[in-house]
PDB file of N, CA and C in Angstrom:
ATOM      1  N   UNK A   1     117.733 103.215 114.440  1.00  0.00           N
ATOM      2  CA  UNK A   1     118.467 103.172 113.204  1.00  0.00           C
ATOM      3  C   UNK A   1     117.661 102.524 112.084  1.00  0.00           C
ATOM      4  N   UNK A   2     116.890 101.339 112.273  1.00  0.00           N
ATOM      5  CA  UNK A   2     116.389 100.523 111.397  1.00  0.00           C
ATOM      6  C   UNK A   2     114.647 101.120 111.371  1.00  0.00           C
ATOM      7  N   UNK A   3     114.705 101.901 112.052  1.00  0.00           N
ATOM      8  CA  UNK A   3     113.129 102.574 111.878  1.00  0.00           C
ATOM      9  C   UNK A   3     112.685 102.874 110.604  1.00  0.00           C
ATOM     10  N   UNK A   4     113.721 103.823 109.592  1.00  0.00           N
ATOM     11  CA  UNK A   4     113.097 104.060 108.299  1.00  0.00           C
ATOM     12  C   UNK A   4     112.948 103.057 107.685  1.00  0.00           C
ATOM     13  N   UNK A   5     113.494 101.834 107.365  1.00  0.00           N
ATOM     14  CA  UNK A   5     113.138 100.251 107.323  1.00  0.00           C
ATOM     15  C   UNK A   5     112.196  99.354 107.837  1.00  0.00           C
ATOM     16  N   UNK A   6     112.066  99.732 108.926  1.00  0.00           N
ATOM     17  CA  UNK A   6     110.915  98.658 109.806  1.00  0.00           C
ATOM     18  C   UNK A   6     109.678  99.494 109.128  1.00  0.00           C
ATOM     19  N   UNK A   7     109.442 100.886 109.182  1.00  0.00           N
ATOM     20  CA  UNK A   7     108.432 101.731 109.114  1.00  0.00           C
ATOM     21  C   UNK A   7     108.132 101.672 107.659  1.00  0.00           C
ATOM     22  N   UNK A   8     108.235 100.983 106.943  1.00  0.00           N
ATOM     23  CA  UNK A   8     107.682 100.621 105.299  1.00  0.00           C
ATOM     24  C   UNK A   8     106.422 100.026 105.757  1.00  0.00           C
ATOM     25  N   UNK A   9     105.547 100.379 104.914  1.00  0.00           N
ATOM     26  CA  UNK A   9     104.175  99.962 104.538  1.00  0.00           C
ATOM     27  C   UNK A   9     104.052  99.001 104.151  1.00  0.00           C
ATOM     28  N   UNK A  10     103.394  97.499 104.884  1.00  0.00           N
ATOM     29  CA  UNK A  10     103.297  96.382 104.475  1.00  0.00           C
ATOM     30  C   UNK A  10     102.829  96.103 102.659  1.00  0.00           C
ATOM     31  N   UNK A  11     101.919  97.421 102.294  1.00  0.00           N
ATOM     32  CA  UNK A  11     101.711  97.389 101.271  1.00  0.00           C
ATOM     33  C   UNK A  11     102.699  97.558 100.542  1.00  0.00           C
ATOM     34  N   UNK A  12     103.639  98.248 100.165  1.00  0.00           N
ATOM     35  CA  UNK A  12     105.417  98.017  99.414  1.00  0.00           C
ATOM     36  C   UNK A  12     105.644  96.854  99.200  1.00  0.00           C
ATOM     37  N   UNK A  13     105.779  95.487 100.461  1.00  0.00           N
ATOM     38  CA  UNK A  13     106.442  94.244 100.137  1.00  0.00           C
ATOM     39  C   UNK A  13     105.507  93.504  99.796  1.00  0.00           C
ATOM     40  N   UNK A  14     103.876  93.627  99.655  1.00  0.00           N
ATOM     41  CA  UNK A  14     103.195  92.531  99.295  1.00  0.00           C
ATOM     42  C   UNK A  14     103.223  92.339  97.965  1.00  0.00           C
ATOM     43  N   UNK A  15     103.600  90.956  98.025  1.00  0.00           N
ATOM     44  CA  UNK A  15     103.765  90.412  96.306  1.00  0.00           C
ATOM     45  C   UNK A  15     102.319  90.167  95.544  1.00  0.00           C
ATOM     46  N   UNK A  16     102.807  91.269  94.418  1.00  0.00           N
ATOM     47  CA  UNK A  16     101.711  91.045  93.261  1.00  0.00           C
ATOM     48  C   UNK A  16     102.351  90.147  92.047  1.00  0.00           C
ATOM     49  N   UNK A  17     101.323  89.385  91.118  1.00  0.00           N
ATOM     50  CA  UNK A  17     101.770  89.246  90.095  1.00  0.00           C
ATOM     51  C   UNK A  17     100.944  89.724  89.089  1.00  0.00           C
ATOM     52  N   UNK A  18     102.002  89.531  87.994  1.00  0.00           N
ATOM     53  CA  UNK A  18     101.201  90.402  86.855  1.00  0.00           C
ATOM     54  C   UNK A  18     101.786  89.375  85.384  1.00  0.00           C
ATOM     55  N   UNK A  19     100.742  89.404  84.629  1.00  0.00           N
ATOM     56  CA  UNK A  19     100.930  88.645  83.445  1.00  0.00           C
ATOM     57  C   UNK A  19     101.855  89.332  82.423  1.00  0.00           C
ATOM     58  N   UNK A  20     102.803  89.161  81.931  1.00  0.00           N
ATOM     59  CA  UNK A  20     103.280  89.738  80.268  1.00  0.00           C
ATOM     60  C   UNK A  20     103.658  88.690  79.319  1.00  0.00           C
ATOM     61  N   UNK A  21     103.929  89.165  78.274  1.00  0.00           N
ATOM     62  CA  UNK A  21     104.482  88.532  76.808  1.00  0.00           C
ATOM     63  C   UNK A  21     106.016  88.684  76.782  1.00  0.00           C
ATOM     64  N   UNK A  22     106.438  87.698  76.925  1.00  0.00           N
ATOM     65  CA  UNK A  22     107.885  87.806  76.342  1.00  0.00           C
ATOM     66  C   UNK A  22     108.277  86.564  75.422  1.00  0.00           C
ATOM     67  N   UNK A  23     108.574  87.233  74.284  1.00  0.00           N
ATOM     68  CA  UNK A  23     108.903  86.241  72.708  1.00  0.00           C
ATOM     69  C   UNK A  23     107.708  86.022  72.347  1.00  0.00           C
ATOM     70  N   UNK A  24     106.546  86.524  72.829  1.00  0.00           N
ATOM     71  CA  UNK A  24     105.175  86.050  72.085  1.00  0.00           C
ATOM     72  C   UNK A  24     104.423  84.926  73.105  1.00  0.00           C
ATOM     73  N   UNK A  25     105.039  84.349  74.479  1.00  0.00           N
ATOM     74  CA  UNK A  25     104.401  83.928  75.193  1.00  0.00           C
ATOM     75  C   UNK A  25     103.870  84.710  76.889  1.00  0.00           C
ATOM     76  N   UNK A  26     103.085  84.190  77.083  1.00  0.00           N
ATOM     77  CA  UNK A  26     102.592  85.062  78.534  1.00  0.00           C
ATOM     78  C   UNK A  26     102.911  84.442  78.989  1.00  0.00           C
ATOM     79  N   UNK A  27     103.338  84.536  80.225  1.00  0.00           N
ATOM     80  CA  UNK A  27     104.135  84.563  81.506  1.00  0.00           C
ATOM     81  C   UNK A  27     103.946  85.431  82.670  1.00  0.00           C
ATOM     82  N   UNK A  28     103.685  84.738  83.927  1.00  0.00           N
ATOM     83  CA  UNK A  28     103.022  85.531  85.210  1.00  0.00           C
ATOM     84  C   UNK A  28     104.571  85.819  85.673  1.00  0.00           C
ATOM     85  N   UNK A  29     104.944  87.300  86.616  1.00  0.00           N
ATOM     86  CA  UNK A  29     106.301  87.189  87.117  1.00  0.00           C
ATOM     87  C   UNK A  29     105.507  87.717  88.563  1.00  0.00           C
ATOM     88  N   UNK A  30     106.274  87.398  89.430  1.00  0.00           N
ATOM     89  CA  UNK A  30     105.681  87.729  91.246  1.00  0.00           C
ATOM     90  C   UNK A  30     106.747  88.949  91.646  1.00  0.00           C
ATOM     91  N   UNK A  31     106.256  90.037  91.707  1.00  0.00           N
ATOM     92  CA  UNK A  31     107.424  91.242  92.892  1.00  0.00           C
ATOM     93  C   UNK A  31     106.567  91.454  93.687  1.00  0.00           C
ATOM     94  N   UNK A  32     107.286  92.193  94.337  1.00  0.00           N
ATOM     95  CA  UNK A  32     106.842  93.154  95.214  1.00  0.00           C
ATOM     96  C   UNK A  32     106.620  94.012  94.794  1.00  0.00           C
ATOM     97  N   UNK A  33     105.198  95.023  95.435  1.00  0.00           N
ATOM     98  CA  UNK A  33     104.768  96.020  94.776  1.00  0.00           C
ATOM     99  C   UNK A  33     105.622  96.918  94.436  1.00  0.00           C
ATOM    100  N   UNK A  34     106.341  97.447  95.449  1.00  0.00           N
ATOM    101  CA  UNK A  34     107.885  98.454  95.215  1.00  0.00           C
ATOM    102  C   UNK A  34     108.471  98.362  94.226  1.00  0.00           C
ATOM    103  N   UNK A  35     108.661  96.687  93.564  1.00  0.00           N
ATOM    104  CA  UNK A  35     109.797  96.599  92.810  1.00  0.00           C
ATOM    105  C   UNK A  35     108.805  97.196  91.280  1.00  0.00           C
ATOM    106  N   UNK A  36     107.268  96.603  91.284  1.00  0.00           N
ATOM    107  CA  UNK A  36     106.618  96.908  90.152  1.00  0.00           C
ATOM    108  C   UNK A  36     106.459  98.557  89.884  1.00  0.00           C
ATOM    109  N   UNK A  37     106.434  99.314  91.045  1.00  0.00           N
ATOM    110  CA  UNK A  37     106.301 100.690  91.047  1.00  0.00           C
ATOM    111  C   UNK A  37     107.629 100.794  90.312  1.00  0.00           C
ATOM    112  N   UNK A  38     108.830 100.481  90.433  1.00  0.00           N
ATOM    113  CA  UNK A  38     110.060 101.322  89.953  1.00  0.00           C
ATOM    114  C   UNK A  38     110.060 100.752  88.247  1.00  0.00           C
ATOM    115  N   UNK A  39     109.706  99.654  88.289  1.00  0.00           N
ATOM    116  CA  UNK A  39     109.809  98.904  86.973  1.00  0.00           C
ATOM    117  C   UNK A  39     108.451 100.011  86.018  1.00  0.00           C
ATOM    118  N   UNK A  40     107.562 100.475  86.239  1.00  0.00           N
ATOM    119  CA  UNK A  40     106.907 100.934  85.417  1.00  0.00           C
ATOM    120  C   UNK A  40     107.450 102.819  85.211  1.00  0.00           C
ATOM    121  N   UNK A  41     107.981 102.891  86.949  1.00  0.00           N
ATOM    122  CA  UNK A  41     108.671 104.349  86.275  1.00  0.00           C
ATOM    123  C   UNK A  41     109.683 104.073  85.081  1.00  0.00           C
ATOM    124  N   UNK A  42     110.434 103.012  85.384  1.00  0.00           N
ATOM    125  CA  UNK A  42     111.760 102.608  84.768  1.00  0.00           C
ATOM    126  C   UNK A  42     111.045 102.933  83.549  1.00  0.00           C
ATOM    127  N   UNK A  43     109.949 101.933  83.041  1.00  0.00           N
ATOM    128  CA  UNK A  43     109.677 102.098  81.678  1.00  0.00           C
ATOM    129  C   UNK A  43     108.911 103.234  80.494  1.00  0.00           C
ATOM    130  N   UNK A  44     108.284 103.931  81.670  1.00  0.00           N
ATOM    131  CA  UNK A  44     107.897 105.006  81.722  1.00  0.00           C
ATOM    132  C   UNK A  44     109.379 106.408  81.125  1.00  0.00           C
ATOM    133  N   UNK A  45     110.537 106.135  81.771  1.00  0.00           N
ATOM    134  CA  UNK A  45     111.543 107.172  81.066  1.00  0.00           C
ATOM    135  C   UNK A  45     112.116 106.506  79.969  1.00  0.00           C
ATOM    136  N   UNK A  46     111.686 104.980  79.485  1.00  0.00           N
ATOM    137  CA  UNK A  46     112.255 104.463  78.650  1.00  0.00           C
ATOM    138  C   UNK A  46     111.367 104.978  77.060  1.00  0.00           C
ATOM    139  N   UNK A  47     110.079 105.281  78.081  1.00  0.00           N
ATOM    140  CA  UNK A  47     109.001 105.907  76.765  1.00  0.00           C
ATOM    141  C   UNK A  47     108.350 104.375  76.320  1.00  0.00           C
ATOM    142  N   UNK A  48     108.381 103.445  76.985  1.00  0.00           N
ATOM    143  CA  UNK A  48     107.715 102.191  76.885  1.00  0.00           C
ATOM    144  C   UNK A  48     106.288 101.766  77.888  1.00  0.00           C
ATOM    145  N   UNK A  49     105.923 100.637  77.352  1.00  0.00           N
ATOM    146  CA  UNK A  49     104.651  99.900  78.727  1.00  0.00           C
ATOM    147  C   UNK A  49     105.387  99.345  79.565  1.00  0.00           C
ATOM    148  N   UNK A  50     105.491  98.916  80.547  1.00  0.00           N
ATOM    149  CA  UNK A  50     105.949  98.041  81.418  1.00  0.00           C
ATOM    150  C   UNK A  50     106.250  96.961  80.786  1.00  0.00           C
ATOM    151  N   UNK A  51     105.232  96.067  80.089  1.00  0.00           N
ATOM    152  CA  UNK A  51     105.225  94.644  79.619  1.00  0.00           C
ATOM    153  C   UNK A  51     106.555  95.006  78.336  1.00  0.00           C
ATOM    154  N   UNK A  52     106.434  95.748  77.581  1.00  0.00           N
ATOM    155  CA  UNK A  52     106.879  96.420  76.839  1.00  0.00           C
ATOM    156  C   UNK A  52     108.366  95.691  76.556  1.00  0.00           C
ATOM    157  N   UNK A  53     108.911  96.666  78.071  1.00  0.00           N
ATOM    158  CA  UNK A  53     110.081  96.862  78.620  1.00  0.00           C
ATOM    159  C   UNK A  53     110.774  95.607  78.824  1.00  0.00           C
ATOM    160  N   UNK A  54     110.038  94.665  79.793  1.00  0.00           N
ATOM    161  CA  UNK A  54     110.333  93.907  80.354  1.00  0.00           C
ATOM    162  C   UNK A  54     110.227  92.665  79.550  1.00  0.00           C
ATOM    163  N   UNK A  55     110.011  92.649  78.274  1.00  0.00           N
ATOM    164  CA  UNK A  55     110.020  91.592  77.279  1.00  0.00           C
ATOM    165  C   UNK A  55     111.204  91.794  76.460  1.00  0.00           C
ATOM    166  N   UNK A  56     111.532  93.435  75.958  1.00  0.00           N
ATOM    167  CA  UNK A  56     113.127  94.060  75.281  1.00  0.00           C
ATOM    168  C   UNK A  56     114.233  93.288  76.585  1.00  0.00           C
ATOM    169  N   UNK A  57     113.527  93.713  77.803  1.00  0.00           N
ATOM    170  CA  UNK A  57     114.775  93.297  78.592  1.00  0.00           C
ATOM    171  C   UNK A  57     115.151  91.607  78.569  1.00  0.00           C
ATOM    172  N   UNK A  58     114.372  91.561  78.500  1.00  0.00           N
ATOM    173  CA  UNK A  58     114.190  89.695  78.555  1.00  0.00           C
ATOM    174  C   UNK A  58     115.440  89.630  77.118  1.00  0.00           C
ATOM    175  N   UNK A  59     114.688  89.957  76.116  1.00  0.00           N
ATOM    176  CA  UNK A  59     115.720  89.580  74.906  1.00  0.00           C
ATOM    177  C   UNK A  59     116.801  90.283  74.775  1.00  0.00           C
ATOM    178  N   UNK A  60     117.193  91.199  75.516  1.00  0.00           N
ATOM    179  CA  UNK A  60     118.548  91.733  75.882  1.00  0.00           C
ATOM    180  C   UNK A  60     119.742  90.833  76.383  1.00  0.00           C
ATOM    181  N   UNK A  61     119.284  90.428  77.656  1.00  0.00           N
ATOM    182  CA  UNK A  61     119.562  89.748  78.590  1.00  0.00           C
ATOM    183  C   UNK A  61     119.664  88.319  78.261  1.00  0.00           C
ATOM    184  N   UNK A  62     119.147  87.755  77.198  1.00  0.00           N
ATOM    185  CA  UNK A  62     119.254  86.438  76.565  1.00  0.00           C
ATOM    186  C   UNK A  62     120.780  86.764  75.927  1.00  0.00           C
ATOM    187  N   UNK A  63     120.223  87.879  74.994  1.00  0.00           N
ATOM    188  CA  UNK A  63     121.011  87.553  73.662  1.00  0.00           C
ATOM    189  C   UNK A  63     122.568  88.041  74.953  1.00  0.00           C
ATOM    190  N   UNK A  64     122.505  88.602  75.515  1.00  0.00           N
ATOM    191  CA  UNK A  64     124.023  88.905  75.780  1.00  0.00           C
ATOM    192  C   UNK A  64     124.597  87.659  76.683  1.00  0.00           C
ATOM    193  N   UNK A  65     123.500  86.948  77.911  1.00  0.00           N
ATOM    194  CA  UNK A  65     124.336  86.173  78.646  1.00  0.00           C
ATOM    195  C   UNK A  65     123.775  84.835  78.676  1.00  0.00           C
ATOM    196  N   UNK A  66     123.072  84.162  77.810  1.00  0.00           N
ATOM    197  CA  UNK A  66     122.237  83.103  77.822  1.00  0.00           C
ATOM    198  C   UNK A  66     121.218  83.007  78.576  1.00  0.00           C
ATOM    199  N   UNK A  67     120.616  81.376  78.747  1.00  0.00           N
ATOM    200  CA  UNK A  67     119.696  81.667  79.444  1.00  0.00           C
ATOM    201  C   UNK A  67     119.841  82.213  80.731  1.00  0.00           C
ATOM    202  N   UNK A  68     118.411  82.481  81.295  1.00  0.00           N
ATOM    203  CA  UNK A  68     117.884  83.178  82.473  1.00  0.00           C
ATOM    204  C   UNK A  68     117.767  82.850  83.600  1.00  0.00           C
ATOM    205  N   UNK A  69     117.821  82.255  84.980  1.00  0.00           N
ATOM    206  CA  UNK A  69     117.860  80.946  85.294  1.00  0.00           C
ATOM    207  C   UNK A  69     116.569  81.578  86.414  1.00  0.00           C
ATOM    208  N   UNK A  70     116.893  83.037  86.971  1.00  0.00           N
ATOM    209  CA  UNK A  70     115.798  83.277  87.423  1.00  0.00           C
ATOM    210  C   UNK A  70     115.423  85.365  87.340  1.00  0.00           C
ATOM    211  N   UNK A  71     114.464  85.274  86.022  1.00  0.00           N
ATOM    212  CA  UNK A  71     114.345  86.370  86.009  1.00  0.00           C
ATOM    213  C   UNK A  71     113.766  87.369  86.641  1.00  0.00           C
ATOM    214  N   UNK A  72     113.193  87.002  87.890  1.00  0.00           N
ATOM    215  CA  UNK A  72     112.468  87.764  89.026  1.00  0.00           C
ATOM    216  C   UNK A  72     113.833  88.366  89.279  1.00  0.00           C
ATOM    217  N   UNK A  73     114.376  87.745  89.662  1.00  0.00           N
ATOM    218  CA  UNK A  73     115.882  88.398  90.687  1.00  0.00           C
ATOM    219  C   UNK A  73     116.268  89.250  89.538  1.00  0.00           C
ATOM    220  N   UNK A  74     116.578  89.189  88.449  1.00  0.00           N
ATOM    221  CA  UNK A  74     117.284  90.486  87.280  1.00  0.00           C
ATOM    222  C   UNK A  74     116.186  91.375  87.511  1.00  0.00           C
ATOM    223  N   UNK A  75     114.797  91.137  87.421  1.00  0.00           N
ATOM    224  CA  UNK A  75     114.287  92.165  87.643  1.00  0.00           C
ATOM    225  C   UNK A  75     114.581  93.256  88.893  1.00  0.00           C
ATOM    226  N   UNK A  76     114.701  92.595  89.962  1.00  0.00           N
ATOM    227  CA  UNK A  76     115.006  93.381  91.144  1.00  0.00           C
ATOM    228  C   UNK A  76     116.093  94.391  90.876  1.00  0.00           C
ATOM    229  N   UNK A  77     117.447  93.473  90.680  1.00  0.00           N
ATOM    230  CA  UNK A  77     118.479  93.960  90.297  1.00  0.00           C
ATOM    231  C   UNK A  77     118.856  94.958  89.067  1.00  0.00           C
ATOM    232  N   UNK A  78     117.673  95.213  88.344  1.00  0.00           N
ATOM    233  CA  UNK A  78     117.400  96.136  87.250  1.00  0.00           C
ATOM    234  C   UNK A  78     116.941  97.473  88.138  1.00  0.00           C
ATOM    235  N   UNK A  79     116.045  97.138  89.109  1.00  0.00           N
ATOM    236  CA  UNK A  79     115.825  97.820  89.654  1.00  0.00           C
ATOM    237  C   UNK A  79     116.538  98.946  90.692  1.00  0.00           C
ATOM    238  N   UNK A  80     117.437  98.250  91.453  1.00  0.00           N
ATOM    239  CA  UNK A  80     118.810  98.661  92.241  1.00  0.00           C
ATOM    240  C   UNK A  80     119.620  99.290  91.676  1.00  0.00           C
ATOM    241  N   UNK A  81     120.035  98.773  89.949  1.00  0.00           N
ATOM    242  CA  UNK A  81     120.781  99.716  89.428  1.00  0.00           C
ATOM    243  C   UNK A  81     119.734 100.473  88.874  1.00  0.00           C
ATOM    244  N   UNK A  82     118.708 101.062  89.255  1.00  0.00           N
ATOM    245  CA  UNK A  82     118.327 101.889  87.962  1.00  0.00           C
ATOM    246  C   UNK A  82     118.030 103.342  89.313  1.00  0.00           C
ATOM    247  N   UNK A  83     118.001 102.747  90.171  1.00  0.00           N
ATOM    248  CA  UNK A  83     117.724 103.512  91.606  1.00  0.00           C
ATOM    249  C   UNK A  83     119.094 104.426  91.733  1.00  0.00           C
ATOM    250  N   UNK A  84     120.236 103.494  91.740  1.00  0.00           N
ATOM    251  CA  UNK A  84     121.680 103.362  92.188  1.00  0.00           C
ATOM    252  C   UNK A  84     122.226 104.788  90.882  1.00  0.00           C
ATOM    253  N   UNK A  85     121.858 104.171  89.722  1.00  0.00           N
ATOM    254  CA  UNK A  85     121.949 105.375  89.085  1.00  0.00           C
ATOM    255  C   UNK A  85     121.111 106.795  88.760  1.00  0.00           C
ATOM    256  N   UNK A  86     120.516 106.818  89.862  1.00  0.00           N
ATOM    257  CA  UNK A  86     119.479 107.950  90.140  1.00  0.00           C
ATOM    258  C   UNK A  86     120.036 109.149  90.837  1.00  0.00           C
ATOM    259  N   UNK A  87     120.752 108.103  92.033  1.00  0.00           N
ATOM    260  CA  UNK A  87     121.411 108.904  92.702  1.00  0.00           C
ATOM    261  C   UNK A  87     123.328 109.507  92.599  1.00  0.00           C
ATOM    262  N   UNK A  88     123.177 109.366  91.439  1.00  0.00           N
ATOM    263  CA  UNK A  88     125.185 110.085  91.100  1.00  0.00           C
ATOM    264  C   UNK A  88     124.759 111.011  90.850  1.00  0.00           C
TER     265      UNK A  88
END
């Protein structure tokens, strides 16, 4: 049952980080490669860069719910729904 799960490519979960700008400062964020693959398609249909994206999202996500407390995890969860709505 858990085979299509176990059978992921260690390369998917190894955490990369990658530097961006958000508000004009750089900032390193850590995913998993998987999560960075969906985040650049993500931004890619947004017609954006990755860093791009993920700096609009940052000030999205401020201005609507305050601060951030940990934006790795919204990232993920950006991700899930963006998957989640792939498939309706």
């Amino acid at each position: 049952m858990c085979e299509i799960y176990s059978s992921t490519p260690p390369m998917e979960y190894e955490q990369t980080t990658r530097s961006v700008r958000i508000n004009g400062a750089v900032t390193s964020i850590r995913l998993e490669r998987r999560f960075w693959n969906i985040l650049d398609e993500l931004a890619a249909e947004e017609k954006s860069t990755t860093g791009k994206f993920i700096s609009r999202l940052h000030t999205e996500a401020y201005n609507l719910n305050g601060e951030i407390s940990n934006f790795a995890s919204l990232l993920r969860v950006v991700c899930t729904t963006f998957l989640s709505g792939r498939s309706n």
